[in-house]
PDB file of N, CA and C in Angstrom:
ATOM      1  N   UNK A   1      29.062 -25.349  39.887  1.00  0.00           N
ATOM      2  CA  UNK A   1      28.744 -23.931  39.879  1.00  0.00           C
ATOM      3  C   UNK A   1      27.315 -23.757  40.399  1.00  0.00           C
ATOM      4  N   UNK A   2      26.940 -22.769  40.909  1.00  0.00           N
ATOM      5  CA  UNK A   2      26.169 -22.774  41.760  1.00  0.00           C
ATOM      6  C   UNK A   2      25.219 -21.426  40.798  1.00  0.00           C
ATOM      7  N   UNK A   3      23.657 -21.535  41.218  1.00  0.00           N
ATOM      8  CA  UNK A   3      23.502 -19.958  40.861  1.00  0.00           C
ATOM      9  C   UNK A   3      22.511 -18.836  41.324  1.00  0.00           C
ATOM     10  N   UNK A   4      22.175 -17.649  41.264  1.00  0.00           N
ATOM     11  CA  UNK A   4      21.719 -16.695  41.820  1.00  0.00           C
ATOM     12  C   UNK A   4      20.709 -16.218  40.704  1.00  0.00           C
ATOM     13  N   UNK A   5      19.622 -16.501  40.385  1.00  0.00           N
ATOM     14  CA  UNK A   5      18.818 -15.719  39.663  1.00  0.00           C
ATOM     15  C   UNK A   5      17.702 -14.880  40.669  1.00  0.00           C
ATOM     16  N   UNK A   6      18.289 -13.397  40.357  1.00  0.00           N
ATOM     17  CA  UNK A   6      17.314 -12.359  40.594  1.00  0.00           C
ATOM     18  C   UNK A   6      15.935 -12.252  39.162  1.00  0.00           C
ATOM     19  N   UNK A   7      14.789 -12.112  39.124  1.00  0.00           N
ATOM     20  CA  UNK A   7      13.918 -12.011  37.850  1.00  0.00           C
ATOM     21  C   UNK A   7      12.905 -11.145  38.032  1.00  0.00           C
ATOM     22  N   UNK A   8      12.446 -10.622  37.038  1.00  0.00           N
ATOM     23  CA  UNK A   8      11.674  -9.063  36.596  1.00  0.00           C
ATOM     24  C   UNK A   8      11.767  -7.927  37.580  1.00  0.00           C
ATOM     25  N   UNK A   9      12.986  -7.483  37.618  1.00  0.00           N
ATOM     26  CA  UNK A   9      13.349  -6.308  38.043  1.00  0.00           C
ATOM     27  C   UNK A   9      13.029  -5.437  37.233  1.00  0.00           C
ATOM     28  N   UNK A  10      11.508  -4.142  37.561  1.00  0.00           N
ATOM     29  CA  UNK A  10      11.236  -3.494  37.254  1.00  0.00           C
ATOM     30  C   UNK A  10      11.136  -2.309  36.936  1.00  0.00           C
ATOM     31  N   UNK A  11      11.008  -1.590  35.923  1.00  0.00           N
ATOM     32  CA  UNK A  11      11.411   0.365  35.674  1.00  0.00           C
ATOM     33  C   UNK A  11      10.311   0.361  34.574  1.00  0.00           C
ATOM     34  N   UNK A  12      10.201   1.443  34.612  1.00  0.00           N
ATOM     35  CA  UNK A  12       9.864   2.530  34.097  1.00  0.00           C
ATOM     36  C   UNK A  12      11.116   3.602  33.037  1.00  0.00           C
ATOM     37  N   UNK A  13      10.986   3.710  32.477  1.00  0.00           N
ATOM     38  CA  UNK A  13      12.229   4.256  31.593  1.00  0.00           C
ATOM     39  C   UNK A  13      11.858   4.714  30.402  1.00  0.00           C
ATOM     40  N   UNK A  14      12.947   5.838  30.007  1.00  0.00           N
ATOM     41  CA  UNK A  14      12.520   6.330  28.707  1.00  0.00           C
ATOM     42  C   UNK A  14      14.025   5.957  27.543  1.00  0.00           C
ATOM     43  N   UNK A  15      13.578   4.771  27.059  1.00  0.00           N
ATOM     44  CA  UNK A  15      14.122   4.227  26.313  1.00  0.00           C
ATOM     45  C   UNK A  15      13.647   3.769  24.490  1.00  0.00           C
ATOM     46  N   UNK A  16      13.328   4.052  24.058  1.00  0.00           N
ATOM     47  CA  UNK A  16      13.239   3.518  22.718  1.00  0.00           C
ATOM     48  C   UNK A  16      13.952   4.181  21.553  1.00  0.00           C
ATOM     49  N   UNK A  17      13.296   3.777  19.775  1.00  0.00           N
ATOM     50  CA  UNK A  17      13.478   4.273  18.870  1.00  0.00           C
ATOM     51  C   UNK A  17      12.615   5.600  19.123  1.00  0.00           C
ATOM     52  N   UNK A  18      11.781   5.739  18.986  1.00  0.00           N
ATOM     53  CA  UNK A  18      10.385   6.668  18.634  1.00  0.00           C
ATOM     54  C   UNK A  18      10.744   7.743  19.688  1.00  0.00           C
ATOM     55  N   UNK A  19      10.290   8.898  19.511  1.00  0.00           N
ATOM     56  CA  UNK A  19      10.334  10.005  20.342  1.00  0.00           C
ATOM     57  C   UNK A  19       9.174  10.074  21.755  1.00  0.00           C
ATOM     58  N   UNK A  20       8.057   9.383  20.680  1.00  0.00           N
ATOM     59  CA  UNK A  20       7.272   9.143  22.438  1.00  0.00           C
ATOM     60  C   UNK A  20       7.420   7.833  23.291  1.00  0.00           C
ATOM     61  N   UNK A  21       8.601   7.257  23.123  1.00  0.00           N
ATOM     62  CA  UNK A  21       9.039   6.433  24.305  1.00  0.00           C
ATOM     63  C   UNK A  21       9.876   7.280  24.828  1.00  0.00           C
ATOM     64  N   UNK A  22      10.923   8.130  24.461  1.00  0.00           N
ATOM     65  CA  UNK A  22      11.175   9.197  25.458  1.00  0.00           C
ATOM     66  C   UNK A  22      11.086   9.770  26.094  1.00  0.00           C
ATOM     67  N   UNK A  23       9.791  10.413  25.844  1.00  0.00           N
ATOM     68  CA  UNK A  23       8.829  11.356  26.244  1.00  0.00           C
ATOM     69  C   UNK A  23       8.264  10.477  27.417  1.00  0.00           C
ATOM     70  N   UNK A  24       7.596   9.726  27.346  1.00  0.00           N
ATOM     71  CA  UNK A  24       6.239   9.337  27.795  1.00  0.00           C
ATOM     72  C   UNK A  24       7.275   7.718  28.528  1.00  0.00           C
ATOM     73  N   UNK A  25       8.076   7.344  27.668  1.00  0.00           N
ATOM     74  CA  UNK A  25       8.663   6.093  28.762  1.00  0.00           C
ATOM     75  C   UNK A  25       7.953   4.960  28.671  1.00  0.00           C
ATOM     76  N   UNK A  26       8.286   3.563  28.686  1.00  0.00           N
ATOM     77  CA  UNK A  26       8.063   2.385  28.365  1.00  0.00           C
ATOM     78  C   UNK A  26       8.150   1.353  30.063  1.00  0.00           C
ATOM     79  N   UNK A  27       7.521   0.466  30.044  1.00  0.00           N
ATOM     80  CA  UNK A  27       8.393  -0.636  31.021  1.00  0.00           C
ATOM     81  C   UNK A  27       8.987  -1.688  30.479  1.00  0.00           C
ATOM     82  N   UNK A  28       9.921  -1.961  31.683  1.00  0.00           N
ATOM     83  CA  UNK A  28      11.258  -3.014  30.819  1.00  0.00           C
ATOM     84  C   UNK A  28      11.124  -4.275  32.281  1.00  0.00           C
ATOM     85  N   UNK A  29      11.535  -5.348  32.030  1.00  0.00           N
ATOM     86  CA  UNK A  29      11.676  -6.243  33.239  1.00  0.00           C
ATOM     87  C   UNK A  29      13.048  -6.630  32.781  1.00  0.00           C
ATOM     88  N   UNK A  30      14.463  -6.567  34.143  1.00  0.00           N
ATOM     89  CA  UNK A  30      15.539  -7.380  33.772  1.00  0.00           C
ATOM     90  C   UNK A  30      15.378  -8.487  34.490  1.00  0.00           C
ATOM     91  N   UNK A  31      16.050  -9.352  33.895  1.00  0.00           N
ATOM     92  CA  UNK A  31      16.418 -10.782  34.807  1.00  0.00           C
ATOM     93  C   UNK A  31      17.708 -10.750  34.902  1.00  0.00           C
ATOM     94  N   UNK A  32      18.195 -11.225  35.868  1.00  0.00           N
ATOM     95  CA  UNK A  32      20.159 -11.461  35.960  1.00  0.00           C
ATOM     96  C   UNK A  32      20.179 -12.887  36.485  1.00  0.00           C
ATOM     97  N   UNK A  33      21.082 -13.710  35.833  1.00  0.00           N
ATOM     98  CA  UNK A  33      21.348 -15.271  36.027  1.00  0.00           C
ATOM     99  C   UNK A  33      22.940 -15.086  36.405  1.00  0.00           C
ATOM    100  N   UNK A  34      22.967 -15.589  37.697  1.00  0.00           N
ATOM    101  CA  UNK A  34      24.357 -15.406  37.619  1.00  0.00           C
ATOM    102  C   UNK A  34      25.361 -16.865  38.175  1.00  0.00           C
ATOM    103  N   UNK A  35      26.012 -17.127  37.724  1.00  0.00           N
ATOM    104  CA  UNK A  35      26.661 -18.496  38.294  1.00  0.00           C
ATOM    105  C   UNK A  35      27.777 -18.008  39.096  1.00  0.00           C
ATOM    106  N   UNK A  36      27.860 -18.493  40.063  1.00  0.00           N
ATOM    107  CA  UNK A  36      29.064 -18.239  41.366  1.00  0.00           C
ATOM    108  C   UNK A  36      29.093 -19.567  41.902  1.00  0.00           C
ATOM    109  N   UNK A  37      30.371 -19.431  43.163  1.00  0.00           N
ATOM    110  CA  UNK A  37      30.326 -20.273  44.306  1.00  0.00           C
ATOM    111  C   UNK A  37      29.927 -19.970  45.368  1.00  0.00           C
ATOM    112  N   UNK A  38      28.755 -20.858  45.782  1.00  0.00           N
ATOM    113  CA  UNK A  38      27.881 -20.077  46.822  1.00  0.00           C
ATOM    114  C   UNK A  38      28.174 -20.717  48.505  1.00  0.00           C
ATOM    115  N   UNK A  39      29.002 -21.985  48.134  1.00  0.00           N
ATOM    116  CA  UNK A  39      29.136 -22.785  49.333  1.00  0.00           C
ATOM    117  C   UNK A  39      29.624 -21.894  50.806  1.00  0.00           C
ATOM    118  N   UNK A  40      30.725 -20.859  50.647  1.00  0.00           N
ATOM    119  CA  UNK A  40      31.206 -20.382  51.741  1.00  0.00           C
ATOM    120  C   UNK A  40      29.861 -19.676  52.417  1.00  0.00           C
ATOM    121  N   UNK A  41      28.928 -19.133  51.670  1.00  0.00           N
ATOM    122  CA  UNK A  41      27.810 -18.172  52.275  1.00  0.00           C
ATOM    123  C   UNK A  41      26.977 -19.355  52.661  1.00  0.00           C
ATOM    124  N   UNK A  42      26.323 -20.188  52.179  1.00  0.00           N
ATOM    125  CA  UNK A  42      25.645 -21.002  52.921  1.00  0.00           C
ATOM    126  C   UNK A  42      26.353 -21.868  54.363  1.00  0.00           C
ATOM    127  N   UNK A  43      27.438 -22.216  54.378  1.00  0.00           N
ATOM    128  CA  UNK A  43      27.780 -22.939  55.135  1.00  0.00           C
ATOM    129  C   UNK A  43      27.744 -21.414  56.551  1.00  0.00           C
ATOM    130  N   UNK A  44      28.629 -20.633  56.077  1.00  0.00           N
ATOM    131  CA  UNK A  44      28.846 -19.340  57.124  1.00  0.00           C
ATOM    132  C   UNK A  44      27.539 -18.376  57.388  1.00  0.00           C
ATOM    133  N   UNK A  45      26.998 -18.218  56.721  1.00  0.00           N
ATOM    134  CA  UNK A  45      25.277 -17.355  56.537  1.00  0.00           C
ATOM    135  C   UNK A  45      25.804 -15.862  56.847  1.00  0.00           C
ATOM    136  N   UNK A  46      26.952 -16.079  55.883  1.00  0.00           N
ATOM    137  CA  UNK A  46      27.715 -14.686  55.564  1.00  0.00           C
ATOM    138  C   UNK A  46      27.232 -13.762  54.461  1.00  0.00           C
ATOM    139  N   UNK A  47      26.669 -12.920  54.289  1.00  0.00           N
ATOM    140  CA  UNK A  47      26.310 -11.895  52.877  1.00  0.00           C
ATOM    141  C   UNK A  47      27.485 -11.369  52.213  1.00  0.00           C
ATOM    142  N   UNK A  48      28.824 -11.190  52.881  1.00  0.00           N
ATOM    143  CA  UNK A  48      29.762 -10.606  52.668  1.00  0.00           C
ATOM    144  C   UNK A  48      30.547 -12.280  51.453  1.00  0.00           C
ATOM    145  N   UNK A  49      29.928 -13.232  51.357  1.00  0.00           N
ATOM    146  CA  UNK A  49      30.676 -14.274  50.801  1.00  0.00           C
ATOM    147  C   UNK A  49      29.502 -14.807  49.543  1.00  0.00           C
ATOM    148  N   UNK A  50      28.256 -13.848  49.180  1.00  0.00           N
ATOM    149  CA  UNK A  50      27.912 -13.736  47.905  1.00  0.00           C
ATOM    150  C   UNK A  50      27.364 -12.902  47.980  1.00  0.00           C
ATOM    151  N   UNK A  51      26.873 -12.660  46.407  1.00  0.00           N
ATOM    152  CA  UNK A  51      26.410 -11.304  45.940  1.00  0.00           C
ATOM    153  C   UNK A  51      25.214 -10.572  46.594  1.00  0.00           C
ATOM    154  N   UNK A  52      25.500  -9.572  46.700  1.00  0.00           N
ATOM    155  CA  UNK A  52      24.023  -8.474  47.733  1.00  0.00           C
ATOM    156  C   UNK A  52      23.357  -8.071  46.443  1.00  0.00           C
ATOM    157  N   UNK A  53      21.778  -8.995  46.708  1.00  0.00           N
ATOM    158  CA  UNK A  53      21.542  -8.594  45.598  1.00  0.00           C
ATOM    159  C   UNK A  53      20.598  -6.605  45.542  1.00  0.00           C
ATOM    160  N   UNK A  54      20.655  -6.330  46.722  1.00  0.00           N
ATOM    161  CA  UNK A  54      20.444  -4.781  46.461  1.00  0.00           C
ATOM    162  C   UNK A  54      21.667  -3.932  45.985  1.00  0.00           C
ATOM    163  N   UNK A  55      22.986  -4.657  45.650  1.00  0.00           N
ATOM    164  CA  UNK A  55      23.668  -3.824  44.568  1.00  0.00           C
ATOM    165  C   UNK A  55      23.594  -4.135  43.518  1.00  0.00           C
ATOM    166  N   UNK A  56      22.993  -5.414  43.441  1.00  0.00           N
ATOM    167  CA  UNK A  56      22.612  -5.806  41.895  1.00  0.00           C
ATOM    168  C   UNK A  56      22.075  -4.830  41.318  1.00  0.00           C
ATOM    169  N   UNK A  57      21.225  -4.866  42.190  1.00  0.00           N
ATOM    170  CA  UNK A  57      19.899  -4.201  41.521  1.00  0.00           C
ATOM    171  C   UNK A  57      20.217  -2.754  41.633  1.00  0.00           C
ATOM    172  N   UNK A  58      21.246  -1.886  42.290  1.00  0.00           N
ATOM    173  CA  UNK A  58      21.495  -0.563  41.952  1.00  0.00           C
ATOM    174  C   UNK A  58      22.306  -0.664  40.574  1.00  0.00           C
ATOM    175  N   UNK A  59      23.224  -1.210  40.343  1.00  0.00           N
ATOM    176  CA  UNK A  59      23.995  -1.718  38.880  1.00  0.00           C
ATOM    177  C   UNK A  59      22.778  -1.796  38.073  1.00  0.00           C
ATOM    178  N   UNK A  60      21.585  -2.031  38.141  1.00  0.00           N
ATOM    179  CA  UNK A  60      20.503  -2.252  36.924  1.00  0.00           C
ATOM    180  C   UNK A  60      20.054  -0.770  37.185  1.00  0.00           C
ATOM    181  N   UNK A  61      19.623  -0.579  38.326  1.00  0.00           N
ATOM    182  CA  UNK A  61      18.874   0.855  38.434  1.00  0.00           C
ATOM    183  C   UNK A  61      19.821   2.020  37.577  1.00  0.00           C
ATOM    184  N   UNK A  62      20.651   2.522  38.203  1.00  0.00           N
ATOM    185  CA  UNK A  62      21.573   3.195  37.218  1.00  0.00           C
ATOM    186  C   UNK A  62      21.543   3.497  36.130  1.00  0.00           C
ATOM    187  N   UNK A  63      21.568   2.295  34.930  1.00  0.00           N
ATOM    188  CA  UNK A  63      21.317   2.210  34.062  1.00  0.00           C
ATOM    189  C   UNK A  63      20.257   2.299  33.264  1.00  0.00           C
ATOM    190  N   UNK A  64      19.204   1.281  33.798  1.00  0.00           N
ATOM    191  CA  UNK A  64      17.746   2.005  33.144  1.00  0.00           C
ATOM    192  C   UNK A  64      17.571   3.522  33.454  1.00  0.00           C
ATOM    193  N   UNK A  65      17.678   4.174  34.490  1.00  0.00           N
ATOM    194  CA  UNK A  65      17.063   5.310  34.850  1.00  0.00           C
ATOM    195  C   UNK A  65      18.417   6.212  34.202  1.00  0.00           C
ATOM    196  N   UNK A  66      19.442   5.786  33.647  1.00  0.00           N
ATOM    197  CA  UNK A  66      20.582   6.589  33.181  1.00  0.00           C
ATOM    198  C   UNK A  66      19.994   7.589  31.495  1.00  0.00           C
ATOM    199  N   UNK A  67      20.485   7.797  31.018  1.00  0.00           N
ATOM    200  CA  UNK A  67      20.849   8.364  29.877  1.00  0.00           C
ATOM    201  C   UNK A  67      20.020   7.105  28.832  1.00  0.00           C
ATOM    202  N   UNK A  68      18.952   8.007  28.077  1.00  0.00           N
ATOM    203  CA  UNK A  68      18.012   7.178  27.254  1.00  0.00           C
ATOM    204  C   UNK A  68      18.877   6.530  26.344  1.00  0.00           C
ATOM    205  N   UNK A  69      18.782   4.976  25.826  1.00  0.00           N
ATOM    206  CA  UNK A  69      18.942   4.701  24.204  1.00  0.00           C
ATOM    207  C   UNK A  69      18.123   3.936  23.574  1.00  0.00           C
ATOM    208  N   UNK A  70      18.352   3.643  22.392  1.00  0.00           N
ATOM    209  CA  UNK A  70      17.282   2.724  21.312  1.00  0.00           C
ATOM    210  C   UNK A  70      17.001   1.802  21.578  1.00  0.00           C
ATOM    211  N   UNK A  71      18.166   1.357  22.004  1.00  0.00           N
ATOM    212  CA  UNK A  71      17.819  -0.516  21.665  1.00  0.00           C
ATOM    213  C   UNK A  71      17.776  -0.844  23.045  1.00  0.00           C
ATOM    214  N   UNK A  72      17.260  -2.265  23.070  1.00  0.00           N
ATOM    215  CA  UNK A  72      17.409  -3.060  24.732  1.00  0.00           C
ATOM    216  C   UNK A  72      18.890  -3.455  24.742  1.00  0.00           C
ATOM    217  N   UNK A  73      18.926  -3.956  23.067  1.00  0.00           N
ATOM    218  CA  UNK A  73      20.331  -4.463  23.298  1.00  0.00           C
ATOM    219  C   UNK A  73      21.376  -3.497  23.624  1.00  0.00           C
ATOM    220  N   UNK A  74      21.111  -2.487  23.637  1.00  0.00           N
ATOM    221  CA  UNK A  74      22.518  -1.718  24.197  1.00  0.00           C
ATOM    222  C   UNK A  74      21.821  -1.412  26.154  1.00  0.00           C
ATOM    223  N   UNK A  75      21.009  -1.638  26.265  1.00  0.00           N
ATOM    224  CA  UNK A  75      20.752  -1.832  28.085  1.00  0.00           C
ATOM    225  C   UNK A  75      21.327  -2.854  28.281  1.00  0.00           C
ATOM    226  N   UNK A  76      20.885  -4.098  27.579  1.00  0.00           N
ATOM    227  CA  UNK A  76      21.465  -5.386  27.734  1.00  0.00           C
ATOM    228  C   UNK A  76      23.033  -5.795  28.382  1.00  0.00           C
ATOM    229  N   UNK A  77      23.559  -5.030  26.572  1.00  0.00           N
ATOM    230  CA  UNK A  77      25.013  -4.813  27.105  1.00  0.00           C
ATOM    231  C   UNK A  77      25.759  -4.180  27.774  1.00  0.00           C
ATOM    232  N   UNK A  78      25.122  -2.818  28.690  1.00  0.00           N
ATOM    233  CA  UNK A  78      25.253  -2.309  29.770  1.00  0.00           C
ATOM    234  C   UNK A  78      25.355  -2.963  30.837  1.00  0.00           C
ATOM    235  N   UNK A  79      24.483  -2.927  31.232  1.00  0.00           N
ATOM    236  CA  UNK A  79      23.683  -3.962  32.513  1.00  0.00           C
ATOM    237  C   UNK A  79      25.210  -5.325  32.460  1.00  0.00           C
ATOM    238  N   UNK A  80      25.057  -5.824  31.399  1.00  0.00           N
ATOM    239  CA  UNK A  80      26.139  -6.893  31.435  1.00  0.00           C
ATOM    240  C   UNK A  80      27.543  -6.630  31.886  1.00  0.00           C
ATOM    241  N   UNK A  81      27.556  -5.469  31.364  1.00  0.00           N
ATOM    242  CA  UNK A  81      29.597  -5.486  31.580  1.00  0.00           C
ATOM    243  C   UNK A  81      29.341  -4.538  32.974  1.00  0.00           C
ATOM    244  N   UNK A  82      28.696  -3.428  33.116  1.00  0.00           N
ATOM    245  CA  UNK A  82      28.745  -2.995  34.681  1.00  0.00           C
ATOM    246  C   UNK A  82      28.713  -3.931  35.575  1.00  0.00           C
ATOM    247  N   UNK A  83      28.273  -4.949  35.656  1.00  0.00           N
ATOM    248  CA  UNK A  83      27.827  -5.986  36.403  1.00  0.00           C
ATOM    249  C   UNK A  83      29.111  -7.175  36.297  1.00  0.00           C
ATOM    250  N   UNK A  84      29.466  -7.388  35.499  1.00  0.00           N
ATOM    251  CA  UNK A  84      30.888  -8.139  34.925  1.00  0.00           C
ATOM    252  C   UNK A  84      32.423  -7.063  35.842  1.00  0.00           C
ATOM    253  N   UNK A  85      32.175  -5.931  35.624  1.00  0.00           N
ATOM    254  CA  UNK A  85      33.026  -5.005  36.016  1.00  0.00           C
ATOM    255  C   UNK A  85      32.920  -5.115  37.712  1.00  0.00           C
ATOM    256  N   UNK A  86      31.720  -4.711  38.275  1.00  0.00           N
ATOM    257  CA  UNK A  86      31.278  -4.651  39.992  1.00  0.00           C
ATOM    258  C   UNK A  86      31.808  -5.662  40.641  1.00  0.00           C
ATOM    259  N   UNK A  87      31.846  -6.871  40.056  1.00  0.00           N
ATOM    260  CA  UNK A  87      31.698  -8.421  40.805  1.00  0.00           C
ATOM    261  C   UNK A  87      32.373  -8.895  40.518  1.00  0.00           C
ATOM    262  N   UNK A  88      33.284  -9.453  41.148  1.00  0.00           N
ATOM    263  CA  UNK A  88      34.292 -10.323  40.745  1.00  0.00           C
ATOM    264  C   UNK A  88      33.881 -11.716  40.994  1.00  0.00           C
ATOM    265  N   UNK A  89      33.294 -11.752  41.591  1.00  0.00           N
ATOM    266  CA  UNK A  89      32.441 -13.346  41.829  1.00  0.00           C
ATOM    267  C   UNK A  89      31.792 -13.672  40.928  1.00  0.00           C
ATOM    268  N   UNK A  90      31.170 -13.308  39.896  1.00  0.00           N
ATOM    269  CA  UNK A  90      31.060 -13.374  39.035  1.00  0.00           C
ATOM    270  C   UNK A  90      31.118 -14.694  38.201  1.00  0.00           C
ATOM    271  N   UNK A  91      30.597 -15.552  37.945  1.00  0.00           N
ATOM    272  CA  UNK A  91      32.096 -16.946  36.668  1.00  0.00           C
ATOM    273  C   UNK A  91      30.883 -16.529  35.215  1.00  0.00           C
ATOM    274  N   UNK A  92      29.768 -16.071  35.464  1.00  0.00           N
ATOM    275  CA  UNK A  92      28.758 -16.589  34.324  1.00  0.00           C
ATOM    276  C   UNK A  92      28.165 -15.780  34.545  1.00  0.00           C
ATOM    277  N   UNK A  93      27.528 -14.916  33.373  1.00  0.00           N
ATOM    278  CA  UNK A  93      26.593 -13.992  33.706  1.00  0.00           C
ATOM    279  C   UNK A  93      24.952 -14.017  32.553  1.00  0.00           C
ATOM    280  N   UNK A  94      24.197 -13.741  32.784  1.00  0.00           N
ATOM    281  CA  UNK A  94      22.927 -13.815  31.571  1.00  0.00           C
ATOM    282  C   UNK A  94      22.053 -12.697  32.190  1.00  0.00           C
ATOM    283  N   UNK A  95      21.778 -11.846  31.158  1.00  0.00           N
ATOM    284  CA  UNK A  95      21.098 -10.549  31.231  1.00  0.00           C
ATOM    285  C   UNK A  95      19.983 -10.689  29.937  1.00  0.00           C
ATOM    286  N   UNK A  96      18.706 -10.724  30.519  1.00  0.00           N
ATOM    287  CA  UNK A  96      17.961 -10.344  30.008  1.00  0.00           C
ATOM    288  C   UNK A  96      16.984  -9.258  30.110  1.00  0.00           C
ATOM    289  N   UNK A  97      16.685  -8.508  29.191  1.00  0.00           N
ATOM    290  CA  UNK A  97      16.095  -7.124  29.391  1.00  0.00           C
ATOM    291  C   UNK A  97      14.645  -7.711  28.279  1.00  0.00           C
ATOM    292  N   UNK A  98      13.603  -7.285  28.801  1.00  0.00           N
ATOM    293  CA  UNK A  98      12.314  -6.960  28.141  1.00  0.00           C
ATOM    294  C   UNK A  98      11.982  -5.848  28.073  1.00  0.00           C
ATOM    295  N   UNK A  99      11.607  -5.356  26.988  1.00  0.00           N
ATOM    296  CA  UNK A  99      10.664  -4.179  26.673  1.00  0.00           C
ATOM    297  C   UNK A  99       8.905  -4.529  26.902  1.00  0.00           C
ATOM    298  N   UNK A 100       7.995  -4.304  28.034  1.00  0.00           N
ATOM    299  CA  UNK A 100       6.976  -4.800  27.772  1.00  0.00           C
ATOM    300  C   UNK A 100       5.940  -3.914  26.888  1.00  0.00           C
ATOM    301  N   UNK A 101       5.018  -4.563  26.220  1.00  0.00           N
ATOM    302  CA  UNK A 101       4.279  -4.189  25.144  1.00  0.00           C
ATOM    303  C   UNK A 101       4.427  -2.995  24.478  1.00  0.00           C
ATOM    304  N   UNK A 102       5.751  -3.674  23.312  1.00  0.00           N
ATOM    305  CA  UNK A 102       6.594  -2.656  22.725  1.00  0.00           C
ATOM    306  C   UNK A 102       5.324  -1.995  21.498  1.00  0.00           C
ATOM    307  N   UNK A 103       5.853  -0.953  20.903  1.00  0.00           N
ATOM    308  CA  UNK A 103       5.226  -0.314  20.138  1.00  0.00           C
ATOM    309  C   UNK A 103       4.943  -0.963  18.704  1.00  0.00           C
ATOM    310  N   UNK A 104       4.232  -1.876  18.607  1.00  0.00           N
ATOM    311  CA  UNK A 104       3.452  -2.452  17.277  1.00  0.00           C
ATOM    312  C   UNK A 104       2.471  -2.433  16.605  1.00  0.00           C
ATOM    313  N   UNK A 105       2.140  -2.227  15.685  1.00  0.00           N
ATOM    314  CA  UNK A 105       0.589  -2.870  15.185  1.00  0.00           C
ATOM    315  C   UNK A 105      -0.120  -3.879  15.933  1.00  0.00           C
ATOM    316  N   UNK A 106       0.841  -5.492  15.919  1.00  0.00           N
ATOM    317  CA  UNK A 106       0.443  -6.389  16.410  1.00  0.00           C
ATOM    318  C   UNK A 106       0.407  -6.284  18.541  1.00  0.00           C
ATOM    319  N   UNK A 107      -0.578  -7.436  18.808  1.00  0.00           N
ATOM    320  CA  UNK A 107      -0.338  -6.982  20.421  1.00  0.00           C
ATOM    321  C   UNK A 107       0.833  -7.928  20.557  1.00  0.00           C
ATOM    322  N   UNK A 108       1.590  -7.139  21.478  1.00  0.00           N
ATOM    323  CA  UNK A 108       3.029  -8.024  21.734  1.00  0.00           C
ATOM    324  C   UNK A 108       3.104  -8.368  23.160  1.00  0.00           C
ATOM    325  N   UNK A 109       3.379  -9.381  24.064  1.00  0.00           N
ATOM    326  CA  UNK A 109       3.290  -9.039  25.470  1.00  0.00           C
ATOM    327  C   UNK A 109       4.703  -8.238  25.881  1.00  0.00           C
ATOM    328  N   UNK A 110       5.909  -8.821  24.913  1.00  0.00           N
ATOM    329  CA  UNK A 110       7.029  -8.214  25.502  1.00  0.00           C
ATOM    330  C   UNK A 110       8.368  -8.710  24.212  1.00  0.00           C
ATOM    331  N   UNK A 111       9.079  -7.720  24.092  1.00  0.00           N
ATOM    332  CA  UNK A 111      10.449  -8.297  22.884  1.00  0.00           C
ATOM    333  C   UNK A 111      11.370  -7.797  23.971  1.00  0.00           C
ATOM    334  N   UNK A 112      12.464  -9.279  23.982  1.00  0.00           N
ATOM    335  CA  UNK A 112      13.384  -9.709  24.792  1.00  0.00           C
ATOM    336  C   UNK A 112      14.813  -9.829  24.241  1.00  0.00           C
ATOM    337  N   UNK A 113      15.553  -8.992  25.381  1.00  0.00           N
ATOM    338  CA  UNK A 113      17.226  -9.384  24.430  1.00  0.00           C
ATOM    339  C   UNK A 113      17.735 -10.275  25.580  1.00  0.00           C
ATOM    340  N   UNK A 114      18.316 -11.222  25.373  1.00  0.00           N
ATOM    341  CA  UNK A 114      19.539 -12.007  26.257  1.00  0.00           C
ATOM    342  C   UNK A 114      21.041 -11.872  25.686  1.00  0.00           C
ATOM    343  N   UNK A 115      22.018 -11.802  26.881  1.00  0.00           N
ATOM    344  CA  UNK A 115      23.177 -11.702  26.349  1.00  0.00           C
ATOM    345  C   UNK A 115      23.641 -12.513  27.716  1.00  0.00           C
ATOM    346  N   UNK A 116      25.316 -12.850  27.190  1.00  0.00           N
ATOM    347  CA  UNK A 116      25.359 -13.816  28.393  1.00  0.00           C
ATOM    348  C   UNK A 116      27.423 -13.431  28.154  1.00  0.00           C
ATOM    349  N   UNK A 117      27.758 -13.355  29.118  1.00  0.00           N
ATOM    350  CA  UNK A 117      29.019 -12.954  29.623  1.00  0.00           C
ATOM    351  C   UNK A 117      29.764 -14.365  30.712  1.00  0.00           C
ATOM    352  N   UNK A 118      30.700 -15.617  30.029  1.00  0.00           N
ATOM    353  CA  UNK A 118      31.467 -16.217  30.723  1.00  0.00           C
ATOM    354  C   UNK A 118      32.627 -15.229  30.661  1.00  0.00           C
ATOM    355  N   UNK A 119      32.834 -15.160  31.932  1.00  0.00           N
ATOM    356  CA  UNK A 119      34.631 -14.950  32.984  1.00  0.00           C
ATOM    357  C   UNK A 119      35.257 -15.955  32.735  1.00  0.00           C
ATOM    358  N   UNK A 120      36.879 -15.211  31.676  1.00  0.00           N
ATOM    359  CA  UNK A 120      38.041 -16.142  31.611  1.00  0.00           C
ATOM    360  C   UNK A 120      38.686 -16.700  33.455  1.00  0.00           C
ATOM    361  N   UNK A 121      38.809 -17.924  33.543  1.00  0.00           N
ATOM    362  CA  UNK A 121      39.653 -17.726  34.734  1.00  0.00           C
ATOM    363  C   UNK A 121      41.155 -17.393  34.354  1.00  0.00           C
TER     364      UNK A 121
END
């Protein structure tokens, strides 16, 4: 298995618990790990025989910039199954979403969700 990691795909978004992350909006970095078979595109230097990753990254855009919620983990699990759903190439998927320097007392650089989606064959 072969794989495709795109990493810190960036937004701006109004996502949190608190009302002034709504308001005012947070940054998030996704990463997408994705396992495929990549041999036909390398051998052919075909795009059409793996993933474009500027639809990746509209499948992430969408979503961050969609309809606010609380948690990362529900971006997380967004981001995951839209992306599970788009691609059928697909075999393995890992989504990680950061919130950077979430709202604490303490300084935080960033709180991270991973979720990870294997395709039955």
């Amino acid at each position: 298995m072969d794989t495709i990691t795109i990493k810190s795909l960036q937004y701006e978004a109004l996502h949190g618990v608190y009302d002034s992350e709504w308001q005012r909006g947070n940054r998030f970095e996704v990463d997408l790990i994705i396992q495929t078979v990549l041999e036909q595109a390398g051998r052919q230097d075909d795009l059409g025989k793996t993933l474009d990753y500027s639809k990746a990254e509209t499948v992430v855009r969408e979503i961050m910039k969609g309809p606010s919620v609380k948690l990362i983990e529900t971006l997380t699990q967004k981001i995951g199954e839209a992306m599970i759903m788009k691609f059928e190439m697909i075999r393995h998927l890992t989504v990680k979403v950061r919130k950077i320097n979430p709202p604490m007392q303490a300084n935080c650089a960033y709180a991270e969700v991973e979720m990870s989606w294997p395709r039955s064959s």
